[in-house]
Every structure is written in C-alpha cells, then in structure tokens.
Protein backbone atom coordinates (compact mmCIF):
# COMPACT_ATOMS: atom_id res chain seq x y z
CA UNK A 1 -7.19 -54.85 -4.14
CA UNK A 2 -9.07 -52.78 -6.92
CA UNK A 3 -12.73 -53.09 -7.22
CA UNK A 4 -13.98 -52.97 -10.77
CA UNK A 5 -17.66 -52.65 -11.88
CA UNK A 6 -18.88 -54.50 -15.54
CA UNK A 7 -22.29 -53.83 -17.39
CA UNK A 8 -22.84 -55.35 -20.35
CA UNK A 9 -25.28 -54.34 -23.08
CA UNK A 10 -28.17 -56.16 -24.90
CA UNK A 11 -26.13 -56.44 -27.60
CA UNK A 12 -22.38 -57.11 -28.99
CA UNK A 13 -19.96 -54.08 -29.21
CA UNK A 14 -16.65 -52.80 -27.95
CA UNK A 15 -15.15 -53.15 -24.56
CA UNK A 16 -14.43 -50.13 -22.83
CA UNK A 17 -12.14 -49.51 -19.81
CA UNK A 18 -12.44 -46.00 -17.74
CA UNK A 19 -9.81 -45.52 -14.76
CA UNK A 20 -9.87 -43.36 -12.38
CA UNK A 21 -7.84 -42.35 -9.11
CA UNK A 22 -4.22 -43.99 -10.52
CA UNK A 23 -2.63 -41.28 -8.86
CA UNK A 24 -4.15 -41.41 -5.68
CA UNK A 25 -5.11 -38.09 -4.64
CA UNK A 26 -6.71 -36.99 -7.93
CA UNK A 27 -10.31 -36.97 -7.08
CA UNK A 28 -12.29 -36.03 -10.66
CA UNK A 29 -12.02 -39.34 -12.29
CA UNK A 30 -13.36 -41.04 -8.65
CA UNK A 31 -16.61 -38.83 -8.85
CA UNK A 32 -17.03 -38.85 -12.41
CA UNK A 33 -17.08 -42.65 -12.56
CA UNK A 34 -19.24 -43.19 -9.41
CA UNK A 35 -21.50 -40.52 -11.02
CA UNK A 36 -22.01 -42.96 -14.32
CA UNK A 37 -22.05 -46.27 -11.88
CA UNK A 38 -25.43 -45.05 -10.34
CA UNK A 39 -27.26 -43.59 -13.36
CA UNK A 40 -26.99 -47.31 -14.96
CA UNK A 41 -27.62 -48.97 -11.55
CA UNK A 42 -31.00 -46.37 -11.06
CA UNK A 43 -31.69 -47.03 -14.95
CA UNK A 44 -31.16 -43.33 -15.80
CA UNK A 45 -28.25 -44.74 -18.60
CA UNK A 46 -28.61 -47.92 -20.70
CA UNK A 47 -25.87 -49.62 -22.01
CA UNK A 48 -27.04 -50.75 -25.47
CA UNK A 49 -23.73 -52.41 -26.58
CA UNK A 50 -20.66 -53.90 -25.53
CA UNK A 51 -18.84 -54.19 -22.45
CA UNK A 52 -18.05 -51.19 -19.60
CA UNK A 53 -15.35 -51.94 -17.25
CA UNK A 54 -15.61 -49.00 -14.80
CA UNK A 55 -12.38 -48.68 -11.65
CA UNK A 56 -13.25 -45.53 -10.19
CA UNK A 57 -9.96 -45.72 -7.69
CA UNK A 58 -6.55 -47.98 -9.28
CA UNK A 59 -4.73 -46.89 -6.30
CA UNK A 60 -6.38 -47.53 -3.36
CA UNK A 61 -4.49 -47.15 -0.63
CA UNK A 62 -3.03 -43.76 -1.70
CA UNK A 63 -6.88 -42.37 -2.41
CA UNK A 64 -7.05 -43.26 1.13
CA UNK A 65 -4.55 -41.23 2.53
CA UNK A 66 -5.42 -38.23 -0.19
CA UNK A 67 -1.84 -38.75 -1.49
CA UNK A 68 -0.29 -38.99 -4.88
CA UNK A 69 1.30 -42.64 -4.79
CA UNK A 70 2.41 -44.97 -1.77
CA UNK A 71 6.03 -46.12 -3.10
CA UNK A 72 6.29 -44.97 -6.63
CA UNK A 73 4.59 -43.24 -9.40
CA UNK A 74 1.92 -45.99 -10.77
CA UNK A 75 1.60 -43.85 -13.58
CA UNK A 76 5.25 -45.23 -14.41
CA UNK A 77 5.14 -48.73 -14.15
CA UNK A 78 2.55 -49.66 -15.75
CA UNK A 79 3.77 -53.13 -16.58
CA UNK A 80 3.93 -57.14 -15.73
CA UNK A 81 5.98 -57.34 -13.07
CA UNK A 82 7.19 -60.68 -12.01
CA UNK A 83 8.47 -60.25 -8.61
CA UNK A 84 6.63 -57.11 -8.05
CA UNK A 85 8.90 -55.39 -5.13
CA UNK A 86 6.44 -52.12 -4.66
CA UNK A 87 2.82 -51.23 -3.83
CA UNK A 88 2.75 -49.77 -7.34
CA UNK A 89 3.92 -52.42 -9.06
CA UNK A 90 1.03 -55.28 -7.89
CA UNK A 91 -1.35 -52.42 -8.81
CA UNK A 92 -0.23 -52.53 -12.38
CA UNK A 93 0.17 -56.89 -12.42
CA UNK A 94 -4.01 -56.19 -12.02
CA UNK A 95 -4.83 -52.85 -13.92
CA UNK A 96 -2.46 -54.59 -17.00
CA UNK A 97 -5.26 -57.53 -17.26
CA UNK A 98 -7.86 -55.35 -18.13
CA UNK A 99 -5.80 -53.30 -20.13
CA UNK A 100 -5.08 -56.38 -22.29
CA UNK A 101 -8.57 -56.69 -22.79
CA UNK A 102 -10.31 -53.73 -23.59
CA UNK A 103 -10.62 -52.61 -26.89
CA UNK A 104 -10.80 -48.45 -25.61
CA UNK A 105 -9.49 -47.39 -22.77
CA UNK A 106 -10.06 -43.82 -21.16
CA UNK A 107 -7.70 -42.81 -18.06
CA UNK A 108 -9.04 -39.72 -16.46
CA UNK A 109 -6.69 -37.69 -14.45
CA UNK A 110 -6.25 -34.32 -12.36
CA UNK A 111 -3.57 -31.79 -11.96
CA UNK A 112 -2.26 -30.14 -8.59
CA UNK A 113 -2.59 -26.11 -9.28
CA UNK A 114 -5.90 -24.52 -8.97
CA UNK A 115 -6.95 -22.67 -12.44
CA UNK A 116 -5.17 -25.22 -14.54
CA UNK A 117 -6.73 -25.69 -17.57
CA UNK A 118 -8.12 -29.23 -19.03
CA UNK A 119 -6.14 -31.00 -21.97
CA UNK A 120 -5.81 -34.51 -22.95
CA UNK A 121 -2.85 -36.36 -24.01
CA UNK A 122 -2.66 -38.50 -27.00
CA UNK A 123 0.97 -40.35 -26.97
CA UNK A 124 0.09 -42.66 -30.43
CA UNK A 125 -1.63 -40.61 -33.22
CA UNK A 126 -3.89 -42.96 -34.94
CA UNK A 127 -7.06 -42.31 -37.01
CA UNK A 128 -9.17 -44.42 -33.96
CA UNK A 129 -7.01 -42.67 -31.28
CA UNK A 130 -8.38 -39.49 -33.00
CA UNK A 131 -11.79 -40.46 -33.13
CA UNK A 132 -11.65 -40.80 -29.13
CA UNK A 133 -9.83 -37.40 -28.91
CA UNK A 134 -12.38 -35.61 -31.03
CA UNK A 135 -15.32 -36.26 -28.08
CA UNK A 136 -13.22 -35.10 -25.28
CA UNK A 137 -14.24 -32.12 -23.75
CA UNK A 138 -11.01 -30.12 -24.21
CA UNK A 139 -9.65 -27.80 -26.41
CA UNK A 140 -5.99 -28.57 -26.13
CA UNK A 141 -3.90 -32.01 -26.76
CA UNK A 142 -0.34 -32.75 -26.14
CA UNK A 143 1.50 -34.77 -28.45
CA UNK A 144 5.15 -36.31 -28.26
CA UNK A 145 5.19 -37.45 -24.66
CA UNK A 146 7.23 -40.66 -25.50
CA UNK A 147 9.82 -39.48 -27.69
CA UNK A 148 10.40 -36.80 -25.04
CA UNK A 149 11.08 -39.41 -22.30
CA UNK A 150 13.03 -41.92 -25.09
CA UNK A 151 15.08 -38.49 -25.93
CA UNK A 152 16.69 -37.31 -22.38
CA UNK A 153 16.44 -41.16 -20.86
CA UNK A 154 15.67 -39.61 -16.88
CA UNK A 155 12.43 -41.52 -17.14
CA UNK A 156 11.42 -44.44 -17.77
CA UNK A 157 7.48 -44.26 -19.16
CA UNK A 158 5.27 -47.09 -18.36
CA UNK A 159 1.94 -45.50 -18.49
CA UNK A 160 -1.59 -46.65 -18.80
CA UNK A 161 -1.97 -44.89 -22.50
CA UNK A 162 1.56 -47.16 -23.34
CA UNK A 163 0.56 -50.14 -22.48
CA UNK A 164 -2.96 -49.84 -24.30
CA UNK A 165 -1.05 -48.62 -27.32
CA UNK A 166 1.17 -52.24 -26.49
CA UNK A 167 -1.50 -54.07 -26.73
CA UNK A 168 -3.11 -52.86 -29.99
CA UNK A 169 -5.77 -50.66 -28.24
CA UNK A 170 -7.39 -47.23 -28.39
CA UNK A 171 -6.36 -45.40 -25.28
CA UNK A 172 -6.03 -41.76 -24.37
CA UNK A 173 -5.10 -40.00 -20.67
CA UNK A 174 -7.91 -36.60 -19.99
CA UNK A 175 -6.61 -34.20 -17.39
CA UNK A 176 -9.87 -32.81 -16.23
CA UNK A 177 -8.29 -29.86 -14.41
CA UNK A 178 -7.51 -28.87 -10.72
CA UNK A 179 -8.28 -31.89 -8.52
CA UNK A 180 -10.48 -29.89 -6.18
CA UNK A 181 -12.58 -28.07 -8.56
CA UNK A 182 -16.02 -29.50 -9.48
CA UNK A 183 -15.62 -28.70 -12.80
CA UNK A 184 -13.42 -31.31 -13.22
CA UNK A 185 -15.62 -34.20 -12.30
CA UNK A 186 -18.23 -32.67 -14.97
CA UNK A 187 -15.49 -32.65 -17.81
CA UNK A 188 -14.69 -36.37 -16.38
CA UNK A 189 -18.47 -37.19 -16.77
CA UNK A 190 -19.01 -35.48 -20.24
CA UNK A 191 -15.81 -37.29 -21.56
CA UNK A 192 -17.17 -40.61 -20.51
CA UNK A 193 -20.66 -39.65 -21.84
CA UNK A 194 -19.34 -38.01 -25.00
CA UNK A 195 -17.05 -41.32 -25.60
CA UNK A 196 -19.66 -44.17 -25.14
CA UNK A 197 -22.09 -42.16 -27.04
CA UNK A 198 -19.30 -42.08 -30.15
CA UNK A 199 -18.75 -45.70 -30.13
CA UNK A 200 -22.31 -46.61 -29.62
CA UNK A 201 -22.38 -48.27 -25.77
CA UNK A 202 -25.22 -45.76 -24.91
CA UNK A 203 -27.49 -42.89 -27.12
CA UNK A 204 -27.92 -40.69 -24.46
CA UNK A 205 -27.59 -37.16 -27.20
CA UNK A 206 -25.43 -36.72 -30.50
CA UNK A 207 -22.04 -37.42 -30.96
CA UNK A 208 -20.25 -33.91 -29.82
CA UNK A 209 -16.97 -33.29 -31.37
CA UNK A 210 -14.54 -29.79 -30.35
CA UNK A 211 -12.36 -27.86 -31.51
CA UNK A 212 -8.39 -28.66 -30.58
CA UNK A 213 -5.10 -27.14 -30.43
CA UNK A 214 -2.18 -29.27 -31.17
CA UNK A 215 1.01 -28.74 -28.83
CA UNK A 216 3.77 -30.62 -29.33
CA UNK A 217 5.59 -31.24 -26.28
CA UNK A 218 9.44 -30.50 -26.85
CA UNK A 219 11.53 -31.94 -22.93
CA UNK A 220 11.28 -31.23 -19.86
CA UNK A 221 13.23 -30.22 -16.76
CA UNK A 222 13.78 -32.25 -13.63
CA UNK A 223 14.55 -30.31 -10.48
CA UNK A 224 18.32 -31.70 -9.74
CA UNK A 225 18.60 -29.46 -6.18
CA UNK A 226 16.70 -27.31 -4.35
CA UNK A 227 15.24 -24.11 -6.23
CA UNK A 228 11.81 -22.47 -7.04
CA UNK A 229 9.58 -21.15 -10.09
CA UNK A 230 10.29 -17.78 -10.88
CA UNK A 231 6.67 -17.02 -10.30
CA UNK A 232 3.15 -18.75 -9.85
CA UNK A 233 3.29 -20.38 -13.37
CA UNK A 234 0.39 -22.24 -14.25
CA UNK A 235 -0.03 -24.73 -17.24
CA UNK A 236 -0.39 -23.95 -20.76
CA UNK A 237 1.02 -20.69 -19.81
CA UNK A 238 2.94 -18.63 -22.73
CA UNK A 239 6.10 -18.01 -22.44
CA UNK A 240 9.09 -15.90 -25.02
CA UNK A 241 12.17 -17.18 -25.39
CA UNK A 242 14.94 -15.92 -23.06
CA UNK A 243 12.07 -15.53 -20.75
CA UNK A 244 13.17 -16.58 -17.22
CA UNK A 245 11.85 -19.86 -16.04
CA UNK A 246 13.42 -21.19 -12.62
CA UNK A 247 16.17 -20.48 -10.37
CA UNK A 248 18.30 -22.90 -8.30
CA UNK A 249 19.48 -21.49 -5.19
CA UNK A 250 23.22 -21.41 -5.57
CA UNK A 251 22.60 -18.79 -8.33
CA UNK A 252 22.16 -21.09 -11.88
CA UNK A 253 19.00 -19.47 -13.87
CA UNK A 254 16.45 -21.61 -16.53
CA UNK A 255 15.48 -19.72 -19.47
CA UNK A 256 12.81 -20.61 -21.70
CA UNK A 257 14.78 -21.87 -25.31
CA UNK A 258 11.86 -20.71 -27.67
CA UNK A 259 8.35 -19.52 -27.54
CA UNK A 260 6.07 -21.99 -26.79
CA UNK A 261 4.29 -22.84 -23.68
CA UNK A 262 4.91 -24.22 -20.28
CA UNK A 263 3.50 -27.34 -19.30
CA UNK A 264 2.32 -29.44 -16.02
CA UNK A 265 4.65 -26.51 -13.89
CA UNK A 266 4.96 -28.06 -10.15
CA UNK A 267 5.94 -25.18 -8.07
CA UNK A 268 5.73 -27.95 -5.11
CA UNK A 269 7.88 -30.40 -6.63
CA UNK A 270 10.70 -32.27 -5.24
CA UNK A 271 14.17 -32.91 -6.00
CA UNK A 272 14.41 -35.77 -8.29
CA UNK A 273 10.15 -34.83 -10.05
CA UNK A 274 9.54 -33.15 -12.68
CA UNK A 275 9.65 -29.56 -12.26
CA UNK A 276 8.00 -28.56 -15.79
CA UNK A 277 7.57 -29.63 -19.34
CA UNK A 278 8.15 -27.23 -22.55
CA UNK A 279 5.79 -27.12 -25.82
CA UNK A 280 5.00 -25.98 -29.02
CA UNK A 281 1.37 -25.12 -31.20
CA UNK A 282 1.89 -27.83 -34.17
C-alpha cells in the first residue's frame, strides 16, 4: 500500500528514512519529499553516501480523502501488529520495517491552525538525537512527550519517533507549521536538506545549525464533553497562571496551573482528542 523511493550513494554511509503524510491530511511533508525526489531524479542533488528511503504519503488512503486518519490515529500505533484489526494498524506492520532499518529517521508533520508556528519534538534526548535537532529549521523543541502520556495513562503512545528510539535509532518528529501554508513545505525541504547535508548523504552548502528554545511539556487535557476554547488560542501561545483556558458547557472552567505556554490547542477537537497540551521554557 505505501510506495517508497531508495537512492543510494557512490559510497557507504548511513541510512536515512523521511516520512511524510502519516496523518493523512497534512500536506508539507508530501511536497517537501516529492520536491527532493525530482532534484535527484533531474540530477540537481547527488547522493554521495548511504542510503535514502523517501515515503512521501504513509497513509494513503486518508491523503486521499484530505482527512486526518481512516480508523485511528496512525500516529498511535505505531507497532507490529499481529492480527492487525484497523487500516492504521497494517500501515504501521509496513512503516515498522523500515523503521527497523534505518539508522535516522525524520517524520515531518503539519498542524491544523493557520499561523501556528514550526517546532520539532525530540521524545529521547541523546547527544546524536541532538545533532539531528541542531539542523532543523526551528527555533523551538518540545521535550517530555512520553512521560506525559506514561503520567495520566489516557493514551497510549506508539509513535514513529518511539519506535525508532525502540530500535536503537536517531529519530525526531518536525512540525513544519499550518498544513496549507507554503512555508511549511520549504521548512520540510530545508530540514531534509539541512539533515543529509549534516550526516554527509549530500554537500549541497554548510552544515546550518539554529538557535532553540527548550519547552518542557508538563500534561495535557482531553476534551471529556462538549465545550470550547475560551478564545482563538494558537500554539506556543503564553499564558499566566489562573489565566482562563476552556469552558465546558454545563458551567466547569480550565485554568491555566502555572505560566508556561499552551501547546497543539485544537479549537475543532472532538470529545474523546486532545483538546491542548501545557509547557514550560527549560
């Protein structure tokens, strides 16, 4: 069901995986990908080194119909699944594979509200997991994303950047900003440029390193009825504490618990999702 692209350089090196489109509906990873497929087809980008494993959509069906997922998050079961009972789920028994045998892995990602700002995720501190981090285009990177899901037990987390960490591998998730915004498909491309250039599959330019903030990401809320956003919050958004967050509709009122910032808000979401995520600057 997935279509994958390999080029291999003239010489030994690392393996790197780039994903794009595992929710379906996020479009910057998709174009980004595509966008590096023909400049090495055309001979515009060499691959000196290693091995590029390039899926510019994971879940196919749902890019199709410009929606999110088809049964369940993919994002959240990214695992071997014997008797796989959902769309999802035989998705992951063939992303897994390559997973397994990549050395870096890079899954590029969008978000759903227009303005939002570009950040990266990195789940596993390491000193290569840093290295990969550095190159991203982004100024901020959340941190602490599994021991907030292993600390309220709502969720169970299964993601790409999990399993890579699983199997011993670099791996880092890039939100590249509002799905529908060019912009993100260029900080998609520049990642992926930035990235081979630092562990030597290409020498397009000089390894490019930026500046980060650190935000360590405390819990988050799911939305248990129905209930809105008590206004157009958009993420990475500062908030005080006491600061009113949400409000159910029989009355009950979410206040913020410190300062910090508000992450990933879904004003859309449904009951059941996850309405919004709370951080801290390290």
């Amino acid at each position: 069901m997935i279509n994958k692209f390999e080029f291999l350089g003239t010489e030994s090196g690392v393996n790197v995986l780039i994903l794009g489109a595992i929710h379906g509906n996020e479009t910057a990873g998709p174009k980004a990908i595509n966008r590096l497929i023909s400049e090495i087809e055309s001979g515009k980008i060499k691959l000196l080194k290693g091995k590029l494993v390039l899926v510019p959509v994971c879940n196919v069906d749902a890019n199709k119909k410009d929606v999110r997922s088809i049964d369940e998050n993919l994002n959240r079961v990214i695992t071997k699944h014997k008797n796989p009972a959902t769309y999802e789920q035989k998705l992951a028994n063939e992303i897994c594979p390559l997973i397994e045998d990549c050395d870096i892995m890079l899954d590029l990602h969008s978000t759903h509200c227009e303005g939002d700002v570009p950040f990266a995720f990195c789940d596993y501190p390491s000193v290569e997991n840093q290295k990969l981090i550095d190159v991203l285009p982004v100024k901020y990177v959340l941190e602490g994303w599994p021991q907030i899901y292993d600390g309220q037990g709502e969720i169970n987390d299964f993601s790409t950047e999990r399993y890579a960490h699983l199997c011993g591998n670099v791996g880092t998730t890039l939100e590249c900003g509002y799905h529908k915004a060019d912009d993100a498909g260029n900080v998609a491309h520049e990642a992926i440029i930035n990235m081979l250039n630092k562990f030597g599959l290409v020498a397009t330019k000089d390894s490019q390193t930026y500046e980060k903030t650190h935000i360590l990401m405390k819990n988050y809320v799911i939305k248990k009825r129905e209930g809105k956003l008590c206004k157009n919050f958009k993420h990475l958004d500062c908030i005080k504490k006491g600061e009113l967050i949400a409000r159910y509709d029989d009355g009950e009122e979410l206040y913020a618990l410190d300062d910090g910032f508000i992450l990933l808000p879904n004003l859309c979401a449904e009951i059941g999702a996850e309405w919004y995520y709370f951080g801290v600057e390290k």
